[in-house]
Protein backbone atom coordinates (compact mmCIF):
# COMPACT_ATOMS: atom_id res chain seq x y z
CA UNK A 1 93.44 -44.83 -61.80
CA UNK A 2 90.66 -47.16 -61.85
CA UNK A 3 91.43 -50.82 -63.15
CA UNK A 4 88.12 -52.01 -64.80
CA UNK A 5 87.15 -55.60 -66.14
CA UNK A 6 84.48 -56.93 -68.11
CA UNK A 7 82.03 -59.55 -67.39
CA UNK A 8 79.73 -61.44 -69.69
CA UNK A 9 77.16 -63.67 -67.71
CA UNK A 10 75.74 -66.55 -70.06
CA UNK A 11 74.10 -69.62 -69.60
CA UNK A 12 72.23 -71.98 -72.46
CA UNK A 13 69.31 -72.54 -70.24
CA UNK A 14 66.47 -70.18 -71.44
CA UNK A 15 62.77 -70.81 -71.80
CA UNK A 16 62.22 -68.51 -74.83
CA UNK A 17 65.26 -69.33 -76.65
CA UNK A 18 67.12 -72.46 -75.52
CA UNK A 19 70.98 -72.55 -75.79
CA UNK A 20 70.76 -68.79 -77.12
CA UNK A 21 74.56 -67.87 -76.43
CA UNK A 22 75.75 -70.50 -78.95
CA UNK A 23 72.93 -69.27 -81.71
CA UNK A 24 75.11 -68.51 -84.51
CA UNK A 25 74.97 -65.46 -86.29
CA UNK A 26 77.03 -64.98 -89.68
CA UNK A 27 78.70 -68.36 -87.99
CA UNK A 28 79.44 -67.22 -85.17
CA UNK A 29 78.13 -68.03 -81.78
CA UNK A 30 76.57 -64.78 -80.23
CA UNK A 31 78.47 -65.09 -77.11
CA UNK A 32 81.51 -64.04 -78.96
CA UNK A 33 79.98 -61.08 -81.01
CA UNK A 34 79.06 -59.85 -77.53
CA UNK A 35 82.76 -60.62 -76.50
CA UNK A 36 83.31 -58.49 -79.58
CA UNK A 37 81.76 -55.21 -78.40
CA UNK A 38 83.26 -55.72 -74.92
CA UNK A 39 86.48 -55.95 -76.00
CA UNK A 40 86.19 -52.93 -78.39
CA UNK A 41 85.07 -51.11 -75.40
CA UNK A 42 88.62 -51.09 -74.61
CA UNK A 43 88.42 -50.58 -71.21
CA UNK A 44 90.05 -53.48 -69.37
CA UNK A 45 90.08 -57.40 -70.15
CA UNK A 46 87.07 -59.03 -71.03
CA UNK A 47 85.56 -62.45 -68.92
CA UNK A 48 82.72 -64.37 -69.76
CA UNK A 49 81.28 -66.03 -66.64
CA UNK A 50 79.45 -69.60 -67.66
CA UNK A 51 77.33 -71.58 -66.77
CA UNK A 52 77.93 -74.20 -69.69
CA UNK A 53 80.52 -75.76 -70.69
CA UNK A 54 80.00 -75.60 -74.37
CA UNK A 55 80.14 -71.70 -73.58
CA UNK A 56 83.27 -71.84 -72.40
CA UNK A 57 84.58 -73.81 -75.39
CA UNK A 58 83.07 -71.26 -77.89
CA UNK A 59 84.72 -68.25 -76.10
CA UNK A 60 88.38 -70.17 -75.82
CA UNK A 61 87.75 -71.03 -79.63
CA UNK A 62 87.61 -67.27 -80.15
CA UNK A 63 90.66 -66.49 -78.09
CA UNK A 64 88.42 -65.54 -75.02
CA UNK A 65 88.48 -65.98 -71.39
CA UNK A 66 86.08 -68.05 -69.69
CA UNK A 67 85.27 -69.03 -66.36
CA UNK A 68 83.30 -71.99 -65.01
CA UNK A 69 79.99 -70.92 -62.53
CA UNK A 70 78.21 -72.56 -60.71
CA UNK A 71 74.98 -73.16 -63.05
CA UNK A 72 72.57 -72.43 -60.28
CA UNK A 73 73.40 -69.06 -59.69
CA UNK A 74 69.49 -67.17 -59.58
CA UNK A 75 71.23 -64.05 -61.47
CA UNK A 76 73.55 -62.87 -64.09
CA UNK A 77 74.93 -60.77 -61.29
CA UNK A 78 75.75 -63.77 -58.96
CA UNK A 79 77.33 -65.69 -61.83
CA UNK A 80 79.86 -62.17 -62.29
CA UNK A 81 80.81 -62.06 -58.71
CA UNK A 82 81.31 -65.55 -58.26
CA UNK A 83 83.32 -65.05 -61.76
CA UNK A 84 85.62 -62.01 -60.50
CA UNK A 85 86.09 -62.96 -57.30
CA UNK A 86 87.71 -66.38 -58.81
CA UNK A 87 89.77 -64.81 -61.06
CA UNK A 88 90.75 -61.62 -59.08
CA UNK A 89 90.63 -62.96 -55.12
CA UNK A 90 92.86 -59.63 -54.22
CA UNK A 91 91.25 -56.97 -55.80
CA UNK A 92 93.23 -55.86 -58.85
CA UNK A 93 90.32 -54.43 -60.33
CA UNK A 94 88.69 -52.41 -58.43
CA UNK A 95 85.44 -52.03 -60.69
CA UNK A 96 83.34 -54.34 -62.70
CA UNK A 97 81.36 -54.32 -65.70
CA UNK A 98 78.53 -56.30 -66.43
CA UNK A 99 77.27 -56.95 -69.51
CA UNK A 100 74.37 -59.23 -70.59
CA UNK A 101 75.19 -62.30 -72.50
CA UNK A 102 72.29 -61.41 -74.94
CA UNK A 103 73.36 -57.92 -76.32
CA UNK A 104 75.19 -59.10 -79.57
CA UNK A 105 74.59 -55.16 -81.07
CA UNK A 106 75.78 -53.61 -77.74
CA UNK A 107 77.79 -50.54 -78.92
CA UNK A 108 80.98 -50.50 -77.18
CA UNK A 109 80.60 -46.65 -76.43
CA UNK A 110 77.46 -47.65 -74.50
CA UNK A 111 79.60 -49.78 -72.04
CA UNK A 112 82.16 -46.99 -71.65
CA UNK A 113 79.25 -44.98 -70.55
CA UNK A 114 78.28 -47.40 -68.05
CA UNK A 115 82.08 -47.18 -66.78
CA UNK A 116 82.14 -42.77 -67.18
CA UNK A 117 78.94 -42.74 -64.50
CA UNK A 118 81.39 -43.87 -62.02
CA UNK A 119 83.30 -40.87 -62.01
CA UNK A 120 81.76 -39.82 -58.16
CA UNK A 121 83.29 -41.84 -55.47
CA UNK A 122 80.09 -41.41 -53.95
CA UNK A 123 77.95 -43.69 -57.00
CA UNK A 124 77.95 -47.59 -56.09
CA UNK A 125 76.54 -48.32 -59.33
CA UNK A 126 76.84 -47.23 -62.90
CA UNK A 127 74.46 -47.93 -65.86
CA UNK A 128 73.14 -46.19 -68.90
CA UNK A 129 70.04 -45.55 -70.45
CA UNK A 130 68.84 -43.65 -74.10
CA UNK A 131 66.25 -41.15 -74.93
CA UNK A 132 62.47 -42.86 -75.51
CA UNK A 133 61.54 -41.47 -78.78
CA UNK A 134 58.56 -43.89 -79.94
CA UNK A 135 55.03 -43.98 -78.02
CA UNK A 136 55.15 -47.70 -78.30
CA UNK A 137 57.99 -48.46 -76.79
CA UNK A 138 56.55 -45.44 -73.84
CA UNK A 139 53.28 -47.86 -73.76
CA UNK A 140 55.43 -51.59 -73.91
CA UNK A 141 56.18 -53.33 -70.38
CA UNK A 142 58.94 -54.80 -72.00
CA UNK A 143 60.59 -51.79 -72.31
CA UNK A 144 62.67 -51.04 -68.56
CA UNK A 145 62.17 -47.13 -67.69
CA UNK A 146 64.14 -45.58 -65.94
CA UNK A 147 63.73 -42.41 -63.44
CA UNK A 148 66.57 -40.50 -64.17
CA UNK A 149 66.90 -36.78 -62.08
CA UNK A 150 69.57 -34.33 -63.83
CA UNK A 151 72.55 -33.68 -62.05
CA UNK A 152 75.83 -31.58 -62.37
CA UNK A 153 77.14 -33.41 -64.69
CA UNK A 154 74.00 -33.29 -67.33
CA UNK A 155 75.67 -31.39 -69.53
CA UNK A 156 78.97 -33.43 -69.71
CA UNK A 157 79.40 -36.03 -72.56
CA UNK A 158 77.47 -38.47 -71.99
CA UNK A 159 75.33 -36.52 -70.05
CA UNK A 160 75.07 -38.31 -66.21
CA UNK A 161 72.20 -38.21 -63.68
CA UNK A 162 70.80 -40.00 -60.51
CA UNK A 163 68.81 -42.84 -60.98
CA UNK A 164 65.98 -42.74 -58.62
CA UNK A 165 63.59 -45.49 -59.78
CA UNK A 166 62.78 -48.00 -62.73
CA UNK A 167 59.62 -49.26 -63.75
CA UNK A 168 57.74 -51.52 -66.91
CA UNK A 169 55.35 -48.43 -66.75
CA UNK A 170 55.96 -45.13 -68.05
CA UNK A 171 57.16 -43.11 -65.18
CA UNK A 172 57.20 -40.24 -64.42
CA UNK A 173 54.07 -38.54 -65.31
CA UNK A 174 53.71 -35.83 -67.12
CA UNK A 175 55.32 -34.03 -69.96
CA UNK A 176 59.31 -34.72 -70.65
CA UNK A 177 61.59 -37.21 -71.19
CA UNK A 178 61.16 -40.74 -70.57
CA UNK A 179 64.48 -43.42 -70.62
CA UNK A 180 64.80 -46.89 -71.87
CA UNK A 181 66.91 -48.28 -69.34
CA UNK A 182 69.80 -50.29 -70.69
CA UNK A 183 70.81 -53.45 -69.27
CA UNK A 184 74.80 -53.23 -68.47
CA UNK A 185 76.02 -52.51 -64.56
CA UNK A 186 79.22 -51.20 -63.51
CA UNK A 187 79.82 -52.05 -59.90
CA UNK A 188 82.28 -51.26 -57.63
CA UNK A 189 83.91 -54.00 -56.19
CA UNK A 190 82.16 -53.48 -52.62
CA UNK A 191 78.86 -52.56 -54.24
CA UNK A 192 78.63 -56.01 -55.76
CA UNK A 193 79.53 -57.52 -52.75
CA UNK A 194 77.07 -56.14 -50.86
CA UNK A 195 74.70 -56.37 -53.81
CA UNK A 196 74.92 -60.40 -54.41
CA UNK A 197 74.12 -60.97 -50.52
CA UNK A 198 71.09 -58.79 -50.37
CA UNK A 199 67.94 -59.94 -50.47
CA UNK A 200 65.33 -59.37 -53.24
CA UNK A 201 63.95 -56.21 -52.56
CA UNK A 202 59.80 -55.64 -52.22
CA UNK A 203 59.77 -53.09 -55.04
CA UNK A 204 62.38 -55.54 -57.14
CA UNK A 205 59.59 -58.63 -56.46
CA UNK A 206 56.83 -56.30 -58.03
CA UNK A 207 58.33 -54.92 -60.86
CA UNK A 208 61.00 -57.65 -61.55
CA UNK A 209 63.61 -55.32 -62.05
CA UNK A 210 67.14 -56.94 -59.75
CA UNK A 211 68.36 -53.19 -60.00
CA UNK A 212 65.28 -51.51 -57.46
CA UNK A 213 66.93 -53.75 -55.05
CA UNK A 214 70.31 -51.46 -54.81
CA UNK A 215 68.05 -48.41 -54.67
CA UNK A 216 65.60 -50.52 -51.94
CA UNK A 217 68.71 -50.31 -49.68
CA UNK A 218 70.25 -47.15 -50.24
CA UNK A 219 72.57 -47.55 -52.99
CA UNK A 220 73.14 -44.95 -55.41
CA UNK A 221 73.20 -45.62 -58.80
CA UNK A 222 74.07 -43.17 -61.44
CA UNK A 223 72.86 -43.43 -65.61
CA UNK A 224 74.76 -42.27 -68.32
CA UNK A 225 72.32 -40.93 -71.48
CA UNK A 226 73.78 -42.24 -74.93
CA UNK A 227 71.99 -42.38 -77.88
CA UNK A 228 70.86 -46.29 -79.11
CA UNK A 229 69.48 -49.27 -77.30
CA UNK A 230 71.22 -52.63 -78.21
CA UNK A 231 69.11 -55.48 -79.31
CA UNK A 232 68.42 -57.75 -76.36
CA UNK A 233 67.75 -61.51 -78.10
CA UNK A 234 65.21 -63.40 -76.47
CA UNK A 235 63.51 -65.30 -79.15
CA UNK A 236 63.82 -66.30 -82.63
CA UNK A 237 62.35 -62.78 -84.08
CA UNK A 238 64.77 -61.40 -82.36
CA UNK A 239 67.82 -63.27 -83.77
CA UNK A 240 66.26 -62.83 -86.80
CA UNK A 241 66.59 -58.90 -86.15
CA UNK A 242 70.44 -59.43 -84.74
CA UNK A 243 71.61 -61.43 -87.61
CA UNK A 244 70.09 -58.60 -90.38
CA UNK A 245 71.80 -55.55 -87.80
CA UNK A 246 75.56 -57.31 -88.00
CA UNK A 247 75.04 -58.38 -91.54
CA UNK A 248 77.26 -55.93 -92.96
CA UNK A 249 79.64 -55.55 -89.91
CA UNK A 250 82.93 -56.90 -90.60
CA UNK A 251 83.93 -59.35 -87.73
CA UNK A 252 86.24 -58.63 -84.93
C-alpha cells in the first residue's frame, strides 16, 4: 500500500500580497485553513514546509507540523523536497503531495484526486484539473490549461487521463473540452527527485508553467477531472473572495 504525505509550501514573501499565509480569515491565518483541507483529505499526515518563521509558529499554534526551509528555495517544489527529505531521510512515504500554500478553499476530494491519478506505476506525476465552463476564464492567461488526452480509466471516478501539455492559451483548438489546470502535484518520491535537479525546461521558460518541465523530459504526468477549482489568493480581491467562500464553514 502506498504511504502518502502532505506538503504545504509557504513563504510570506510575495509581491502582490505580502505575508499572505498569515492573512487572517475569520481569525485565522490562511496557512492553517489550507492545513484544514489537507488534513480532511485524510490521506496521510500533513507538513507545511516554511520559509518563515512566523509560519511555522502559526501552524504549531494550530497543532500542525512545520518544517524550517531554506528561504531561498526558487520553487514551492524545492521547498517540499527539501521538507520531506528532512523529515523522512529513509523513505517511509513513498509518495508526496503538494499543495499550494494559497488554496484556503481547496476541497479535500480535489487532493485525493491528485493522489487516485497515481494508480499506474507507470505515472511519475499526479495532478487534477476541472471542466472550463465560462468563455472568460477560456480567453484569461491567468487561467493554466491543461491538455488532457482520455485514457482507460476516463470513465472511472474521477475520471483520469494523460496530460500532454499546459498552456495560458486555450489549447487545443477546436471544438470540446478545455481544463483549468489545478495547482496540487503528487510525486513519487523518485519523480521529485529527479524533478528538483532538472533544469527549467524551454517550453516551462515560455509559458511559465514549472510543470512543462516534467513533460520537457519525459515524465508522465497523469490529471484527475473533478468538478470545482479552489480559490488561489494572490491579492486583496482575492482574500476578499476567500473570506466571503469560508464564511459559513464551521472551522476544523
Amino acid at each position: 500500500m502506498p504511504h502518502p504525505i502532505i506538503v504545504i509550501p509557504a513563504r510570506l514573501a510575495s509581491t502582490r500580497l505580502p505575508d499572505k499565509p498569515l492573512a487572517l480569515i475569520h481569525g485565522r491565518p490562511m496557512i492553517v485553513h489550507v492545513l484544514d483541507r489537507a488534513r480532511e483529505a485524510d490521506i496521510g499526515p500533513v507538513l507545511v514546509a516554511c520559509a518563515d518563521a512566523a509560519i511555522a509558529d502559526a501552524v504549531r499554534a494550530a497543532g500542525g507540523r512545520a518544517v524550517m526551509t531554506d528561504p531561498g528555495h526558487p520553487s514551492g517544489s524545492d521547498r517540499v523536497h527539501e521538507a520531506v527529505e528532512r523529515l523522512d531521510p529513509d523513505g517511509r512515504h513513498d509518495l508526496v503531495v503538494n499543495v499550494q500554500g494559497d488554496l484556503p478553499t481547496v476541497e479535500p476530494a480535489a487532493i485525493r484526486a491528485g493522489l487516485a491519478a497515481m494508480g499506474d506505476p507507470a505515472v511519475d506525476i499526479g495532478t487534477a484539473a476541472a471542466l472550463i465552463r465560462r468563455l472568460e476564464e477560456l480567453c484569461d492567461p491567468n487561467v493554466n490549461k491543461a491538455v488532457v488526452s482520455p485514457g482507460r480509466r476516463w470513465e472511472e471516478t474521477p475520471a483520469i487521463g494523460r496530460a500532454l501539455y499546459f498552456s495560458k492559451l486555450a489549447v487545443p483548438y477546436g471544438e470540446g473540452p478545455h481544463y483549468h489546470h489545478i495547482g496540487l502535484y503528487c510525486y513519487r518520491r523518485a519523480a521529485l527527485r529527479r524533478f528538483v535537479a532538472l533544469p527549467p525546461g524551454v517550453l516551462e521558460r515560455r509559458e511559465r508553467l514549472e510543470q512543462l518541465r516534467a513533460l520537457e523530459a519525459g515524465m508522465r504526468i497523469d490529471v484527475a477531472i473533478v468538478d470545482t477549482v479552489p480559490l488561489g489568493v494572490d491579492t486583496e480581491a482575492d482574500l476578499a473572495r476567500a473570506r466571503a467562500m469560508l464564511g459559513a464553514r464551521p472551522s476544523s
